[in-house]
C-alpha atoms as a PDB file:
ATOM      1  CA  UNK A   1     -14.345 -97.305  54.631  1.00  0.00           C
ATOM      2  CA  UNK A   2     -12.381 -94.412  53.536  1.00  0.00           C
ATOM      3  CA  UNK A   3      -9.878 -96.541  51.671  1.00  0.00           C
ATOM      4  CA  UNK A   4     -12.705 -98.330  49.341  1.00  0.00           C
ATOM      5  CA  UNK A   5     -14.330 -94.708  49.089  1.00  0.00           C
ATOM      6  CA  UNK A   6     -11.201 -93.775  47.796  1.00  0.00           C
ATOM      7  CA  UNK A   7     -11.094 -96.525  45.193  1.00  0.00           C
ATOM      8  CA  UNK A   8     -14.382 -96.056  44.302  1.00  0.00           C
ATOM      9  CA  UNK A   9     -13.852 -92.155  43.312  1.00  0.00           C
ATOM     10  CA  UNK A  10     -10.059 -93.088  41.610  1.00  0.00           C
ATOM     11  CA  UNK A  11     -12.007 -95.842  39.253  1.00  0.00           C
ATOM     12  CA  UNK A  12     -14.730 -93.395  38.822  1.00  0.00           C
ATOM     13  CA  UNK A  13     -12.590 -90.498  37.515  1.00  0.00           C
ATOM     14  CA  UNK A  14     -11.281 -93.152  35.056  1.00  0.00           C
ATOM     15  CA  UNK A  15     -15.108 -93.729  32.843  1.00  0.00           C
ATOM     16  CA  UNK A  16     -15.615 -90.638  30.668  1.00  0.00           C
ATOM     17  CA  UNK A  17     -19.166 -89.068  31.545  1.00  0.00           C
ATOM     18  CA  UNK A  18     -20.632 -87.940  28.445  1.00  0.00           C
ATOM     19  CA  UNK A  19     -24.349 -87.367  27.605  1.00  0.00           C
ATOM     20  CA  UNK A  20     -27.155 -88.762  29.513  1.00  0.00           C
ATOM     21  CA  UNK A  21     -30.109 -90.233  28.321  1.00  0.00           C
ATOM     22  CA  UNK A  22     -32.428 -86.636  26.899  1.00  0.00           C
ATOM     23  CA  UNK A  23     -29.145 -84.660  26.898  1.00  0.00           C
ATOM     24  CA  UNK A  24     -28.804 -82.340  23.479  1.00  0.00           C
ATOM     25  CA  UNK A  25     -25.248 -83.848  21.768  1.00  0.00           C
ATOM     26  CA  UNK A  26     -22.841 -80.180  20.982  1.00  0.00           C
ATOM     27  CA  UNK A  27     -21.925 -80.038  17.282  1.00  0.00           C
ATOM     28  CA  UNK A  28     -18.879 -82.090  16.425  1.00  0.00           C
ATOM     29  CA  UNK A  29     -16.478 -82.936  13.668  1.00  0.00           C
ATOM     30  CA  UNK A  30     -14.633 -85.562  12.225  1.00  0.00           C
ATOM     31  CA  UNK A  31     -12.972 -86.977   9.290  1.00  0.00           C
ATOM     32  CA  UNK A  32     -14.618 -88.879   7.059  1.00  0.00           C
ATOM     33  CA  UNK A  33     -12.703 -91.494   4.535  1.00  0.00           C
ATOM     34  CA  UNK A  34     -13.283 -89.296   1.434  1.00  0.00           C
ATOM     35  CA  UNK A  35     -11.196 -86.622   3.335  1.00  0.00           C
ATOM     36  CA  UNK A  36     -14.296 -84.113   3.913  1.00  0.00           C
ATOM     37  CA  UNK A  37     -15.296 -82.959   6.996  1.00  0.00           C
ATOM     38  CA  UNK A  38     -18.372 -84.762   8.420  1.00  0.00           C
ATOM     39  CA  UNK A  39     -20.675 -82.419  11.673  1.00  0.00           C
ATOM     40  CA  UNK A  40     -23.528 -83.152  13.159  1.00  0.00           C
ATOM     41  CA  UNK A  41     -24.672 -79.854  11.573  1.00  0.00           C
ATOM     42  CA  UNK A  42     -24.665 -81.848   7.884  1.00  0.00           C
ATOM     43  CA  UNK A  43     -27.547 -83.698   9.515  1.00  0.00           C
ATOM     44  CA  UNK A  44     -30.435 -80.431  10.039  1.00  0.00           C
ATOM     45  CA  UNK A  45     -32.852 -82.025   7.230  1.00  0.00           C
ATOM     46  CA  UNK A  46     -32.823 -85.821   9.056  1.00  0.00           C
ATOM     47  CA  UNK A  47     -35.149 -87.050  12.025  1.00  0.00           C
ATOM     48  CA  UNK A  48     -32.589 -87.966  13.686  1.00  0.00           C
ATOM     49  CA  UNK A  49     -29.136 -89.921  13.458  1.00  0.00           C
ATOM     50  CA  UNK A  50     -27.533 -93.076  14.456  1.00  0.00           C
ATOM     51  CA  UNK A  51     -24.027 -92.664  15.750  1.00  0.00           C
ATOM     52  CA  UNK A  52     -21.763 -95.835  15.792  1.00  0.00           C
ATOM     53  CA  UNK A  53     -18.148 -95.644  17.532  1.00  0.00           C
ATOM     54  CA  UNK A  54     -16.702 -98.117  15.629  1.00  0.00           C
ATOM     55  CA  UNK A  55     -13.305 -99.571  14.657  1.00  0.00           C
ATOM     56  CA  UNK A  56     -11.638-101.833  12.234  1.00  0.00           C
ATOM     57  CA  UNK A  57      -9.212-104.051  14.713  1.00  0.00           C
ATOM     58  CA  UNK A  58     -12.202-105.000  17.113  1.00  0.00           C
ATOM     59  CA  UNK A  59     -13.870-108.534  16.396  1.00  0.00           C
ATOM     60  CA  UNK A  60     -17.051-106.944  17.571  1.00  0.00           C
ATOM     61  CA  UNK A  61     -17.038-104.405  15.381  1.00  0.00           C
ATOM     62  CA  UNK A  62     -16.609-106.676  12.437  1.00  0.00           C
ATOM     63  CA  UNK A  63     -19.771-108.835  13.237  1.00  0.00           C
ATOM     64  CA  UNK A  64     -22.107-105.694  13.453  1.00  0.00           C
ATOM     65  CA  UNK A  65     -20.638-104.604   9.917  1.00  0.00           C
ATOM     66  CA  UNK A  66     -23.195-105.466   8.116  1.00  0.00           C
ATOM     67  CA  UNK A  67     -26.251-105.313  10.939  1.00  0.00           C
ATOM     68  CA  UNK A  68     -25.198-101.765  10.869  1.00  0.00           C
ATOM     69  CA  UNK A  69     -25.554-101.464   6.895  1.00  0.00           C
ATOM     70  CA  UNK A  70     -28.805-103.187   7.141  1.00  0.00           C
ATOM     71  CA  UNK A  71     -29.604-100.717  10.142  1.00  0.00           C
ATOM     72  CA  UNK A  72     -28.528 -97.696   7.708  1.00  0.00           C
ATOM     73  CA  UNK A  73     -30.678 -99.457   4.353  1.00  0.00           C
ATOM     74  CA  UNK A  74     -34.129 -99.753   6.804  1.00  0.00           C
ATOM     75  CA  UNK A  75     -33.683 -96.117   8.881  1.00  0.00           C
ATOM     76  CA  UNK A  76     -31.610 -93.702   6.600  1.00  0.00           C
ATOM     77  CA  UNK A  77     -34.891 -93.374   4.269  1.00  0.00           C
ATOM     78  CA  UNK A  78     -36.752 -92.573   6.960  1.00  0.00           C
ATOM     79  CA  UNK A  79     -34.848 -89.802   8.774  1.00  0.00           C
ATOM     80  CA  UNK A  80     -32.655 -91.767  10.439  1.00  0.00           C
ATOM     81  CA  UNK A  81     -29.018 -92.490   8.671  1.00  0.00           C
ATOM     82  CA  UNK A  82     -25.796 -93.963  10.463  1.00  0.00           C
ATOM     83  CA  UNK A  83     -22.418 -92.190  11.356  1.00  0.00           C
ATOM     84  CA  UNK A  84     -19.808 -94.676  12.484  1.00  0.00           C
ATOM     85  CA  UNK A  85     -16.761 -92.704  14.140  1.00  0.00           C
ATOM     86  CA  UNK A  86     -13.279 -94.754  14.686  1.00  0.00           C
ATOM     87  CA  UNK A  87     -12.372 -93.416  18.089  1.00  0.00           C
ATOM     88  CA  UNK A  88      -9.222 -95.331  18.643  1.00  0.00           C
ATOM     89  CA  UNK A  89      -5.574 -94.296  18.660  1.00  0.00           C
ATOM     90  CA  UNK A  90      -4.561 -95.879  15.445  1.00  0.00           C
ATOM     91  CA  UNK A  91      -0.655 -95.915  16.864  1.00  0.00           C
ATOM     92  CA  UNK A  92      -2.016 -98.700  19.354  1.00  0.00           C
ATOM     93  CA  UNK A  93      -3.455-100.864  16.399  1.00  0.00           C
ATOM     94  CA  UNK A  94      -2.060-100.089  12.499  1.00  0.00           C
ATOM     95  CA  UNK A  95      -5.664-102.061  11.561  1.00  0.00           C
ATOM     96  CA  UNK A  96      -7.497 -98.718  12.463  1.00  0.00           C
ATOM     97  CA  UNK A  97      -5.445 -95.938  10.588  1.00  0.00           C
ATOM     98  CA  UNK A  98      -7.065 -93.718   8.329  1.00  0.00           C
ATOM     99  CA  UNK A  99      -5.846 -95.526   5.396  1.00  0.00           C
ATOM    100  CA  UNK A 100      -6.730 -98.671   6.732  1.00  0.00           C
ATOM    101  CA  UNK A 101     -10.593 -96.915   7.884  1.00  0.00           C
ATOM    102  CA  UNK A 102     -10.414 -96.086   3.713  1.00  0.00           C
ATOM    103  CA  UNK A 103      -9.991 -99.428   2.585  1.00  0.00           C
ATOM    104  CA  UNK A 104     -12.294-101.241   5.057  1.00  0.00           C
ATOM    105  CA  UNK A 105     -14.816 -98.531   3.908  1.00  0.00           C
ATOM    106  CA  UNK A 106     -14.537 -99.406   0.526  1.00  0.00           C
ATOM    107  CA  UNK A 107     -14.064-103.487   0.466  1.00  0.00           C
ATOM    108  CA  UNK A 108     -17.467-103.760   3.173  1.00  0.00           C
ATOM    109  CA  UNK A 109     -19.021-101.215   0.790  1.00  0.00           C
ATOM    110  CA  UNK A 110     -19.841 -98.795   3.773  1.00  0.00           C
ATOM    111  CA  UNK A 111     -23.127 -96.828   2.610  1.00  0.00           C
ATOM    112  CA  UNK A 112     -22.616 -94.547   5.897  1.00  0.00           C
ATOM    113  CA  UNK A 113     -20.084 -91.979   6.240  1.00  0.00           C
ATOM    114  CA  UNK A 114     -16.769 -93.555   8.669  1.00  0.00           C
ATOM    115  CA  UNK A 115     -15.017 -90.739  10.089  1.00  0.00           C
ATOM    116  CA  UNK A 116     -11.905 -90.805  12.019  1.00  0.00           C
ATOM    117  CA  UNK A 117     -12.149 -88.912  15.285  1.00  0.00           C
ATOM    118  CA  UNK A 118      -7.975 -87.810  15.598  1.00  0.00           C
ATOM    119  CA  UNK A 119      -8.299 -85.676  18.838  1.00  0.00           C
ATOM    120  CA  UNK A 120     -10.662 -88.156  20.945  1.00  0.00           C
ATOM    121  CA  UNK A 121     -12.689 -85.220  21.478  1.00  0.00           C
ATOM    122  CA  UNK A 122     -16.140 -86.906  20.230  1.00  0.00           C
ATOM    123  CA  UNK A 123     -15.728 -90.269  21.715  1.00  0.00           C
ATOM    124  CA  UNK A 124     -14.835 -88.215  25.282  1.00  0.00           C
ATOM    125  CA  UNK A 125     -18.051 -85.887  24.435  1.00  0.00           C
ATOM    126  CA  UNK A 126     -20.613 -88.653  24.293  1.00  0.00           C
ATOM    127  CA  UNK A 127     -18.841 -90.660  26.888  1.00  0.00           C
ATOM    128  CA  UNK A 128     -18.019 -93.545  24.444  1.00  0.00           C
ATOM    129  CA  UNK A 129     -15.982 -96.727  26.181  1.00  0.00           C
ATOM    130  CA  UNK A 130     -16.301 -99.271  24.008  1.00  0.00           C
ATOM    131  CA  UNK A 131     -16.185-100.003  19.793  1.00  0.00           C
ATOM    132  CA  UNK A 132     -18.488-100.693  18.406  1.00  0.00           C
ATOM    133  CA  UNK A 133     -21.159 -98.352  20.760  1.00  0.00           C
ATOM    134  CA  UNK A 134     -24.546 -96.739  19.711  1.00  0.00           C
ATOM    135  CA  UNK A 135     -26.093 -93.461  20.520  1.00  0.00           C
ATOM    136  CA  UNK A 136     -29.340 -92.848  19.090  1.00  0.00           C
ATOM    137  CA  UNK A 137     -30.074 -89.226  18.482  1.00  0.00           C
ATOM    138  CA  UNK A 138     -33.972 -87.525  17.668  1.00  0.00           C
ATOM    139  CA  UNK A 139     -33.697 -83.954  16.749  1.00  0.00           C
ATOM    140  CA  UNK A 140     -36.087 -82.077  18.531  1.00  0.00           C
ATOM    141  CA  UNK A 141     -37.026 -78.224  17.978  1.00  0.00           C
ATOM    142  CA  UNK A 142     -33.204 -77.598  15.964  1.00  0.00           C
ATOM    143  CA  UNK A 143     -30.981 -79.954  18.381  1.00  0.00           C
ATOM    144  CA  UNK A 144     -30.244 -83.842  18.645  1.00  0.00           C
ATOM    145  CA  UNK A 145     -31.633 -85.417  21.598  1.00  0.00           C
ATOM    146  CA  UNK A 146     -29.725 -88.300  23.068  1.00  0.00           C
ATOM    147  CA  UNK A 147     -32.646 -90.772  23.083  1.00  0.00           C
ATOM    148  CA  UNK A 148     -30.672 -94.347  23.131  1.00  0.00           C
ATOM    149  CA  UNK A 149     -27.055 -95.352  24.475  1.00  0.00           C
ATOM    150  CA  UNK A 150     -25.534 -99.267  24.491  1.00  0.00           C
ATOM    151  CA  UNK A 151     -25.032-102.098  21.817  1.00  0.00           C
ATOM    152  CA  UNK A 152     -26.693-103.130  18.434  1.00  0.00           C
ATOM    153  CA  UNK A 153     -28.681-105.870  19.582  1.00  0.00           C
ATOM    154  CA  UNK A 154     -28.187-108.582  22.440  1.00  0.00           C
ATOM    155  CA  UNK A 155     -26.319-111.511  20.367  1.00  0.00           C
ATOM    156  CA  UNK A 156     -22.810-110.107  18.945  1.00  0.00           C
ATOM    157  CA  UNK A 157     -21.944-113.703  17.836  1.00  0.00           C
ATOM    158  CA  UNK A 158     -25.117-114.441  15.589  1.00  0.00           C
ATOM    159  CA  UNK A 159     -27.515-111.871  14.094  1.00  0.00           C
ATOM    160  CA  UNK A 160     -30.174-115.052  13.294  1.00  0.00           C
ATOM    161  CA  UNK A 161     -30.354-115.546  17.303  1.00  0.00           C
ATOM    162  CA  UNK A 162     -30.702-112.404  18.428  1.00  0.00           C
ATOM    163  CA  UNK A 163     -33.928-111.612  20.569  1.00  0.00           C
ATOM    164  CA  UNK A 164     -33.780-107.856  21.295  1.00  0.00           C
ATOM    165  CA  UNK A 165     -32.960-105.813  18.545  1.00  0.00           C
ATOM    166  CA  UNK A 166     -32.016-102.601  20.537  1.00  0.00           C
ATOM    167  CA  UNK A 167     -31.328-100.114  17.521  1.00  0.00           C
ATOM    168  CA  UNK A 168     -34.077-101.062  15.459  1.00  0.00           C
ATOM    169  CA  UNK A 169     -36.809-101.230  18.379  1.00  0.00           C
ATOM    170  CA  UNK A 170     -35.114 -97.517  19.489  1.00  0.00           C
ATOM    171  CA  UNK A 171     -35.703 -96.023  15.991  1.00  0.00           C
ATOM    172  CA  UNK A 172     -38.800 -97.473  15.224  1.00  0.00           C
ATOM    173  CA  UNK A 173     -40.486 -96.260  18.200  1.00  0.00           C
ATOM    174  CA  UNK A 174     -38.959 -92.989  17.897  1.00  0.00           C
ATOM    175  CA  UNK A 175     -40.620 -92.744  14.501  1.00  0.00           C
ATOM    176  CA  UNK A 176     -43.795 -93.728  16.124  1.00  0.00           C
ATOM    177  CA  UNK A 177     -43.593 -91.050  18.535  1.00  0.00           C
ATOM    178  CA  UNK A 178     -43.422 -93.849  21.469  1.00  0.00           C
ATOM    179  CA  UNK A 179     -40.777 -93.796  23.927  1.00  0.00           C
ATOM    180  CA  UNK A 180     -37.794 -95.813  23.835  1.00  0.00           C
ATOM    181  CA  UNK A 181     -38.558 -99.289  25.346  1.00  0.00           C
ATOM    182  CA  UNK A 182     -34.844-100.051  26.835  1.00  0.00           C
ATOM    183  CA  UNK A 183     -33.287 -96.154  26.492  1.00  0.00           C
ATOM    184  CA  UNK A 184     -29.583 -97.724  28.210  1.00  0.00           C
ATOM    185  CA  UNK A 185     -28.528-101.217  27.219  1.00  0.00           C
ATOM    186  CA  UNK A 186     -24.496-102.528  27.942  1.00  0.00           C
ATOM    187  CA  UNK A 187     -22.144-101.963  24.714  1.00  0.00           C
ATOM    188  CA  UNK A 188     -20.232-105.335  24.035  1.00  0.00           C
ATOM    189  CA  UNK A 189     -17.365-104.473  22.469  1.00  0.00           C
ATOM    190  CA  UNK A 190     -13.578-103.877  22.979  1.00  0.00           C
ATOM    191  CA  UNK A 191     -12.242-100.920  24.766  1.00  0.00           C
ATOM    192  CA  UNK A 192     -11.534 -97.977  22.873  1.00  0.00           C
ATOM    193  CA  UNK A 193      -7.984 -96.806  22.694  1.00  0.00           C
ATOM    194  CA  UNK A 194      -7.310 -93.902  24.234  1.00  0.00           C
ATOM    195  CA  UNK A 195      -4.078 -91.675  23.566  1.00  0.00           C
ATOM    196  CA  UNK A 196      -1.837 -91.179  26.539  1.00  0.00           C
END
């Protein structure tokens, strides 16, 4: 008993915690492609934001591309515009350096800002473990409430047969004043790449 307990804890310390569902997210800052400084402060005057960890090496990541595009076309006029943050330690893949995060930006056409988080700090904050990974925040009385955590929808493989449309049922209710319907739903992704 004490030996699986013991386990249990070890494999525990290992998930970062982050912010729970109605949590306010702390400012943070990261480095967006066009080499400016992107907080969640430059986002006051929105609804709310949409806050993708994201990379370029992960196949995942790839096939939400241009779901999240659509996601920041439908939402960003209404309040609601996307962030995608790399997260990983570009040393582990050359795919997500900065450079790399510049041209991907600019060959998908990226109509979000994509910001390289260097120090890990952000992706530890919000308790990020997998690319690509959504957080859904409201802003509530001056701060961003953490209103939705998990993946873009339930089929990574093909938008056309995907049932549940987590993002886009999050935001629209949130617009409607109505509760989240599924507030937690499981990110499919791949790991992120943490430095040592």
């Amino acid at each position: 008993m004490v030996l699986t307990l013991g386990i249990a804890v070890s494999l525990y310390a290992q998930v970062p915690k982050g912010y729970a569902i109605g949590d306010a997210v702390a400012n943070f800052q990261a480095k967006n492609v066009d080499g400016r400084t992107v907080s969640l402060g430059d986002y006051r005057s929105q609804k709310g934001l949409i806050v993708v960890f994201t990379s370029n090496h992960c196949p995942f990541s790839k096939a939400y591309e241009d779901r999240l595009s659509a996601i920041d076309r439908k939402f960003a006029p209404q309040g609601y515009p996307v962030l995608a943050i790399m997260p990983n330690d570009p040393t582990i893949y050359e795919d997500d350096s900065f450079e790399n995060m510049k041209v991907r930006a600019r060959e998908k056409a990226y109509t979000y800002p994509y910001a390289m988080d260097e120090s890990q700090k952000v992706a530890r904050a919000f308790g990020a473990t997998r690319t690509p990974q959504v957080y859904v925040l409201k802003q509530t009385n001056g701060q961003f409430i953490l209103e939705y955590v998990g993946t873009v929808d339930d089929n990574p493989q093909d938008v056309a047969n995907a049932q549940r449309h987590y993002v886009d049922e999050a935001v629209t209710n949130l617009l409607a004043n109505r509760p989240v319907p599924s507030p937690i739903t499981k990110p499919i992704g791949c790991a992120i790449k943490w430095k040592n």
